[in-house]
Protein backbone atom coordinates (compact mmCIF):
# COMPACT_ATOMS: atom_id res chain seq x y z
CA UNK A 1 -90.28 -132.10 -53.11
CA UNK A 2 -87.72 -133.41 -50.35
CA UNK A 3 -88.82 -134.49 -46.98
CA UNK A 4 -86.60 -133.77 -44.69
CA UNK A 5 -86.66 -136.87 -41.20
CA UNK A 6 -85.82 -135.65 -37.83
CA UNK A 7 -84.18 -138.57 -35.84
CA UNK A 8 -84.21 -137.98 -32.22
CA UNK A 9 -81.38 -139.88 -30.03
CA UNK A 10 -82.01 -140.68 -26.60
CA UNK A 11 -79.60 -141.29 -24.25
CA UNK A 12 -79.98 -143.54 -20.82
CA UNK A 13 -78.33 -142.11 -18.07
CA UNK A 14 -77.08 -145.37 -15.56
CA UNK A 15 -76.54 -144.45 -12.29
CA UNK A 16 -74.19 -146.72 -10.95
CA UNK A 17 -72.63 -147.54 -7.79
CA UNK A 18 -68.95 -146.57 -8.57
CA UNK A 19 -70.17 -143.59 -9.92
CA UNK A 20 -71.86 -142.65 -6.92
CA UNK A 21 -68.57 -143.67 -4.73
CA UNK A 22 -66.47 -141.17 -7.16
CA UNK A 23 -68.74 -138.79 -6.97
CA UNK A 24 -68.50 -138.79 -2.76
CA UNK A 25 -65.06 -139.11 -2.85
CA UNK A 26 -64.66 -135.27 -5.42
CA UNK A 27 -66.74 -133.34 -2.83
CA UNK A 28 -64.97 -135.12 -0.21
CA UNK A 29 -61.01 -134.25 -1.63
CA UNK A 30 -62.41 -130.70 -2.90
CA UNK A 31 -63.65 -128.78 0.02
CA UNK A 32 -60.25 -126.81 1.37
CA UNK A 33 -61.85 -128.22 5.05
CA UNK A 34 -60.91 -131.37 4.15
CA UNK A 35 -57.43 -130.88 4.14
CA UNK A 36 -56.96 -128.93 6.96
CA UNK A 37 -58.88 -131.22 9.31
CA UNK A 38 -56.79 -134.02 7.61
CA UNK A 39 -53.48 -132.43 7.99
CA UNK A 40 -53.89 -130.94 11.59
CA UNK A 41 -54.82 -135.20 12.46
CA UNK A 42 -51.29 -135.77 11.22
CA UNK A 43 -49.57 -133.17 12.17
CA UNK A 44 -51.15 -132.74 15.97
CA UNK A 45 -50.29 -136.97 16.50
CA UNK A 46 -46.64 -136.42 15.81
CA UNK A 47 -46.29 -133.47 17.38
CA UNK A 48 -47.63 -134.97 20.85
CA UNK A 49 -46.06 -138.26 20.62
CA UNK A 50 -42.51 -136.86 20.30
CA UNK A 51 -42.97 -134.29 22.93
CA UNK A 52 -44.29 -137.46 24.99
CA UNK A 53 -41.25 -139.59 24.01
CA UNK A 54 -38.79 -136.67 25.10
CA UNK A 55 -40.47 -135.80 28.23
CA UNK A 56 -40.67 -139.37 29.25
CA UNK A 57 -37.02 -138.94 30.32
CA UNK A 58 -34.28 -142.01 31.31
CA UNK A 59 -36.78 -142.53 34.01
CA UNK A 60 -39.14 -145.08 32.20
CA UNK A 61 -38.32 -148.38 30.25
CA UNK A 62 -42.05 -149.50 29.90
CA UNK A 63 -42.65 -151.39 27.23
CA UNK A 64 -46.02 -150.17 26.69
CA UNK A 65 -44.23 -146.48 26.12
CA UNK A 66 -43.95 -146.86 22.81
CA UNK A 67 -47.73 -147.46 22.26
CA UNK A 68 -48.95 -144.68 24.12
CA UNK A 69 -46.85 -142.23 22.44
CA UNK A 70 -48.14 -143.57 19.09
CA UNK A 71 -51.64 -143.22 20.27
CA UNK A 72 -51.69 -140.14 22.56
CA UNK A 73 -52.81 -138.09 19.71
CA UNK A 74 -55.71 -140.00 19.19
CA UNK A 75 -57.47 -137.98 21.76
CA UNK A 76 -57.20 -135.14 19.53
CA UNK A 77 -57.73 -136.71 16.60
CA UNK A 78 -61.24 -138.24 17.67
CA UNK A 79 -61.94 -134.39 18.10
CA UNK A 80 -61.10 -133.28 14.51
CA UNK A 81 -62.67 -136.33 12.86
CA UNK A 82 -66.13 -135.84 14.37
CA UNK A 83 -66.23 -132.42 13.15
CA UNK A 84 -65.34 -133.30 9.42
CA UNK A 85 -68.04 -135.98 9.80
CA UNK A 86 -70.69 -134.11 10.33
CA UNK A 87 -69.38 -131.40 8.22
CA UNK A 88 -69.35 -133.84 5.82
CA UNK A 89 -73.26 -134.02 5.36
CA UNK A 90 -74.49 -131.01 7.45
CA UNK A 91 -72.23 -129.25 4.60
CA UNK A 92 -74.65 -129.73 2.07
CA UNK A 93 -77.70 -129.20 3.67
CA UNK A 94 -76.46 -125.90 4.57
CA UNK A 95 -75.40 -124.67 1.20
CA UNK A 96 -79.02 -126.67 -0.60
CA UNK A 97 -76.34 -128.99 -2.73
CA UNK A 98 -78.49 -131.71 -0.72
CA UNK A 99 -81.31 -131.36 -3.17
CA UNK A 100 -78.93 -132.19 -6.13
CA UNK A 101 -77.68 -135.07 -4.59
CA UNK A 102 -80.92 -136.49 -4.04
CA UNK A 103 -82.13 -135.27 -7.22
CA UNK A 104 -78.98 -137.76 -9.09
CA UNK A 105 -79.54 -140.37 -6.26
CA UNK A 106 -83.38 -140.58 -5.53
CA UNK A 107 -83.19 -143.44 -3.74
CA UNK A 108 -81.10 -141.76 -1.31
CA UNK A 109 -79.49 -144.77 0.51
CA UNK A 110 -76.98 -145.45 -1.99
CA UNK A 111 -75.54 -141.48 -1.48
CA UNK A 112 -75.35 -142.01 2.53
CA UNK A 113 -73.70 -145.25 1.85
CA UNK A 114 -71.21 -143.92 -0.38
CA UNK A 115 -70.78 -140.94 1.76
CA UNK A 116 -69.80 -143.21 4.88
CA UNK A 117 -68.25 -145.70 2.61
CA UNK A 118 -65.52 -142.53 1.25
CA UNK A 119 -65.06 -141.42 4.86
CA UNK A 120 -64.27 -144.25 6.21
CA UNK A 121 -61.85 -145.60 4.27
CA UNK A 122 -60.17 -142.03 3.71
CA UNK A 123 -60.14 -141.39 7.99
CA UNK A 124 -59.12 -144.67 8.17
CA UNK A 125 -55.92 -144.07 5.84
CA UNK A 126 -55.18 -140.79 7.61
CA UNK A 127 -55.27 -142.49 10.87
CA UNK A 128 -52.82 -145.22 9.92
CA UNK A 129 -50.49 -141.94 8.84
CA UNK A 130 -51.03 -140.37 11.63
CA UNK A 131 -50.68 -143.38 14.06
CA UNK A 132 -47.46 -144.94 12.17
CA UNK A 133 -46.23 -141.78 11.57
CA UNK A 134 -46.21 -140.80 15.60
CA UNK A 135 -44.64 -144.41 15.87
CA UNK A 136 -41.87 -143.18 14.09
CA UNK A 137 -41.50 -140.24 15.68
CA UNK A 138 -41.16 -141.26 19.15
CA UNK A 139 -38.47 -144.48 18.48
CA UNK A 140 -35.18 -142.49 18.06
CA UNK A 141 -36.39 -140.76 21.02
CA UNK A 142 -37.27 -143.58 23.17
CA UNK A 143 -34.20 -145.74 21.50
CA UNK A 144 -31.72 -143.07 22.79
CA UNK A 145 -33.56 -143.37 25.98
CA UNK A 146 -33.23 -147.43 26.21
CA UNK A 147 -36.67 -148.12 25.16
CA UNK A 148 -37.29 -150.25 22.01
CA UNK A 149 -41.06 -151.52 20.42
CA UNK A 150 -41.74 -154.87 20.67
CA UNK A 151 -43.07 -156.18 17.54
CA UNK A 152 -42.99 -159.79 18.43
CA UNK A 153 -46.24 -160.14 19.09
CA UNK A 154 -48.32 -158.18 17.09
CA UNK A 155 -49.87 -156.47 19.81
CA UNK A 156 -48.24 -153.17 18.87
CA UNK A 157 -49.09 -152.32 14.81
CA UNK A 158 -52.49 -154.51 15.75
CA UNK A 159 -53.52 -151.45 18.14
CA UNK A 160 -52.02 -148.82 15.82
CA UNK A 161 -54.59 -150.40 12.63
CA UNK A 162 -57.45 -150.16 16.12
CA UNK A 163 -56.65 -146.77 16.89
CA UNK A 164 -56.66 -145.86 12.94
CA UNK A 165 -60.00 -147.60 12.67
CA UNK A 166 -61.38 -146.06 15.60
CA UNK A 167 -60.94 -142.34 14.13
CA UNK A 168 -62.63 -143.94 11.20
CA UNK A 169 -65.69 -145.12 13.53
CA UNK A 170 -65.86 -141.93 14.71
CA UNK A 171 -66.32 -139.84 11.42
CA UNK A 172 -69.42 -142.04 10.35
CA UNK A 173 -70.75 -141.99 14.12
CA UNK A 174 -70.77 -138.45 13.27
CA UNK A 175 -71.91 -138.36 10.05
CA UNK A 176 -74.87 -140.01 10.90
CA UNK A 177 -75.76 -137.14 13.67
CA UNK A 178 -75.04 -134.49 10.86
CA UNK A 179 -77.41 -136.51 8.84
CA UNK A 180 -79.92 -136.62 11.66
CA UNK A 181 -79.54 -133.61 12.70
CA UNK A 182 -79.27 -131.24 9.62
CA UNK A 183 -77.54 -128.76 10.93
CA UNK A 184 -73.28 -128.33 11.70
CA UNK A 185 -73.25 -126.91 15.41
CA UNK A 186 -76.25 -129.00 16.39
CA UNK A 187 -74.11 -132.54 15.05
CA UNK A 188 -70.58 -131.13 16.37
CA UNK A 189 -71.93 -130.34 19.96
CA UNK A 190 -73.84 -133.58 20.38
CA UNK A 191 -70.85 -135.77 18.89
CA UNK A 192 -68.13 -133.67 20.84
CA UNK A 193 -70.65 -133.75 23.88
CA UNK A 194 -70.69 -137.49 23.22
CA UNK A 195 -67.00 -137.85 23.34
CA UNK A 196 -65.90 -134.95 25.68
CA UNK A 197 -68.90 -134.37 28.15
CA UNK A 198 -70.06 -137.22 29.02
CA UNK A 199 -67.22 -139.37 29.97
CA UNK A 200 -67.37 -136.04 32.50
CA UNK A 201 -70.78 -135.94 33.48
CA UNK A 202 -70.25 -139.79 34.93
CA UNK A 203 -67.06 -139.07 36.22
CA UNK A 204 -68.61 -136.39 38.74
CA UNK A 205 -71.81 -138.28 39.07
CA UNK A 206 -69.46 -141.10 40.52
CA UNK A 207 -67.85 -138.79 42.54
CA UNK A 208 -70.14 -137.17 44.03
CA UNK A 209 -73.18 -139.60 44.54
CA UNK A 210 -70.65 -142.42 44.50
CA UNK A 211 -73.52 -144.59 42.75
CA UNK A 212 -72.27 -147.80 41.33
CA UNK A 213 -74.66 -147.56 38.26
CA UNK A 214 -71.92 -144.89 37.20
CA UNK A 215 -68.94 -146.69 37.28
CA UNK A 216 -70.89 -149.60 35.64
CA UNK A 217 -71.78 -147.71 32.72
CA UNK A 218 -68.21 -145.97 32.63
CA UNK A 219 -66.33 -148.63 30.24
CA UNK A 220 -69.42 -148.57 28.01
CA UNK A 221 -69.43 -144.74 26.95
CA UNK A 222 -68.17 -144.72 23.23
CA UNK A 223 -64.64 -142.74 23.82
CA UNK A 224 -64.10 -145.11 26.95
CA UNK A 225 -64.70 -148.06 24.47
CA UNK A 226 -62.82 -146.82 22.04
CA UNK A 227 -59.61 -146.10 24.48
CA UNK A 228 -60.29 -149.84 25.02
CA UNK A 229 -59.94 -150.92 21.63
CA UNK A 230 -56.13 -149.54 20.52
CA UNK A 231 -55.21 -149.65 24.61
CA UNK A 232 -55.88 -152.84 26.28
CA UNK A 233 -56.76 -152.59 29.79
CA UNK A 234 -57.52 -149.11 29.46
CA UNK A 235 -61.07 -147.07 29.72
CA UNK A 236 -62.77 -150.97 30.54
CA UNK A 237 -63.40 -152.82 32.91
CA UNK A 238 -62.32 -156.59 32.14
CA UNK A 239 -63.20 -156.03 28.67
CA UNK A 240 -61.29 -157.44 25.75
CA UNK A 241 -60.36 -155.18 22.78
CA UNK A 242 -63.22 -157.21 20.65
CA UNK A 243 -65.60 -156.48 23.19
CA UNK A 244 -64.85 -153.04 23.01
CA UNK A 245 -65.01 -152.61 19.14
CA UNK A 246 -68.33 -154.15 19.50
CA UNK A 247 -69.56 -151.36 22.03
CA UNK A 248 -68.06 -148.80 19.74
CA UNK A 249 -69.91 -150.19 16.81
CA UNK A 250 -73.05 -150.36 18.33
CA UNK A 251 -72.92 -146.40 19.01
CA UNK A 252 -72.09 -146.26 15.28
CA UNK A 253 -74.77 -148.00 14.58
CA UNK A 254 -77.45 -146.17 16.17
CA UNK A 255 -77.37 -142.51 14.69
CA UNK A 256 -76.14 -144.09 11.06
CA UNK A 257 -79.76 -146.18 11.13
CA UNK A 258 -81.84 -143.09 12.53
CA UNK A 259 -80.49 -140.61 10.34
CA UNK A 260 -80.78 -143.33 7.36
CA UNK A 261 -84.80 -143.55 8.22
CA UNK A 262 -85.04 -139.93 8.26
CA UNK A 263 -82.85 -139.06 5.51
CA UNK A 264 -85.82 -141.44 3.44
CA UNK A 265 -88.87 -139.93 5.01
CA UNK A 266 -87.73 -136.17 5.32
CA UNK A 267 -87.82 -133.62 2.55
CA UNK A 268 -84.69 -132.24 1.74
């Protein structure tokens, strides 16, 4: 009589932090969104800084010209990378992929982190293309013109890499109110509100009440801060660019830790 032995493998599944990273970056690269958002940042920032560079005419020889060109479409591009942001998140809660994503990550941190870690350096990337690639743009423009970049300095691809990581601020900023908030119109109107509106709301409140607490708060509003990080002197009052990354941080920081705290305690 033969006995027959049934050996039963196991296999340990080890979730690990690159894996989760790789992961991000798939659903990141694969939703047709992505690209468009992406491309539209590239193609809107070289559009506007040659049509600035041409319409600036013989009449100007600043040398500051060839920075605002560059930059101009930074506006717009603050604009397109809040929406992926909170697309980004609000995505999956919308289609339920949110449960499988907790269900491979159940500690749930490490996915957030990975999602913000992906979007940042992938905005960031796109906004050194779009930034440099504006740059480029506008010199033969401004050089037939008489107007040549100073690189001496630094000051000049230093502000580019601050506009570029601006953009980048501004996709997790908004990626944390898609993760607070849950839901895509909800995140996109309080993070365009945030960039758009307000800067508006204080501009009349100044103008109309003429209260100082207005224009006090003015250079601290997170688009106004972040003007003042890739323009110096611009959107602050007095304050450094350091001073305001720091002020654009700290409005990263807030709806990144809230929506971290309730992306724990929340079923999905």
């Amino acid at each position: 009589m033969n006995a027959t032995t049934t050996t039963t493998r196991t296999y340990e599944y080890r979730l690990t932090g690159a894996g989760i990273i790789r992961s991000e970056f798939i659903k990141l690269r694969t939703v047709r969104s992505t690209v468009w958002l992406y491309a539209s940042m590239v193609v809107t920032s070289v559009g506007i800084a040659a049509l600035v560079a041409t319409a600036s005419g013989n009449t100007s020889d600043s040398p500051i010209l060839p920075l605002t060109a560059a930059t101009i479409g930074t506006s717009l591009g603050q604009l397109v990378a809040a929406v992926l942001g909170v697309l980004v998140v609000s995505g999956e809660y919308a289609t339920g992929m949110i449960r499988s994503t907790i269900s491979a990550v159940p500690k749930r941190l490490p996915a957030l982190g990975a999602k913000m870690l992906v979007l940042f350096v992938t905005t960031f990337v796109v906004g050194l293309v779009s930034t440099f690639g504006a740059l480029f743009a506008a010199l033969p423009i401004l050089g037939s013109q008489g107007v040549e970049a100073d690189y001496s300095d630094g000051t000049l691809v230093g502000s580019l890499m601050l506009a570029a990581l601006y953009l980048a601020l501004v996709s997790v900023f908004s990626l944390g109110l898609g993760t607070l908030l849950r839901n895509s119109a909800a995140g996109i109107a309080v993070a365009l509100g945030t960039i758009l509106l307000l800067p508006t709301i204080m501009q009349i409140i100044s103008a109309l009440t003429q209260a100082q607490w207005a224009l006090d708060l003015f250079p601290y509003l997170f688009s106004n801060a972040g003007m003042g990080m890739y323009l110096p002197g611009t959107g602050s009052a007095g304050l450094d660019q350091w001073q305001s990354t720091l002020i654009v941080l700290a409005w990263v920081a807030a709806p990144v830790i809230a929506g971290a705290v309730l992306l724990k305690r929340r079923d999905a």
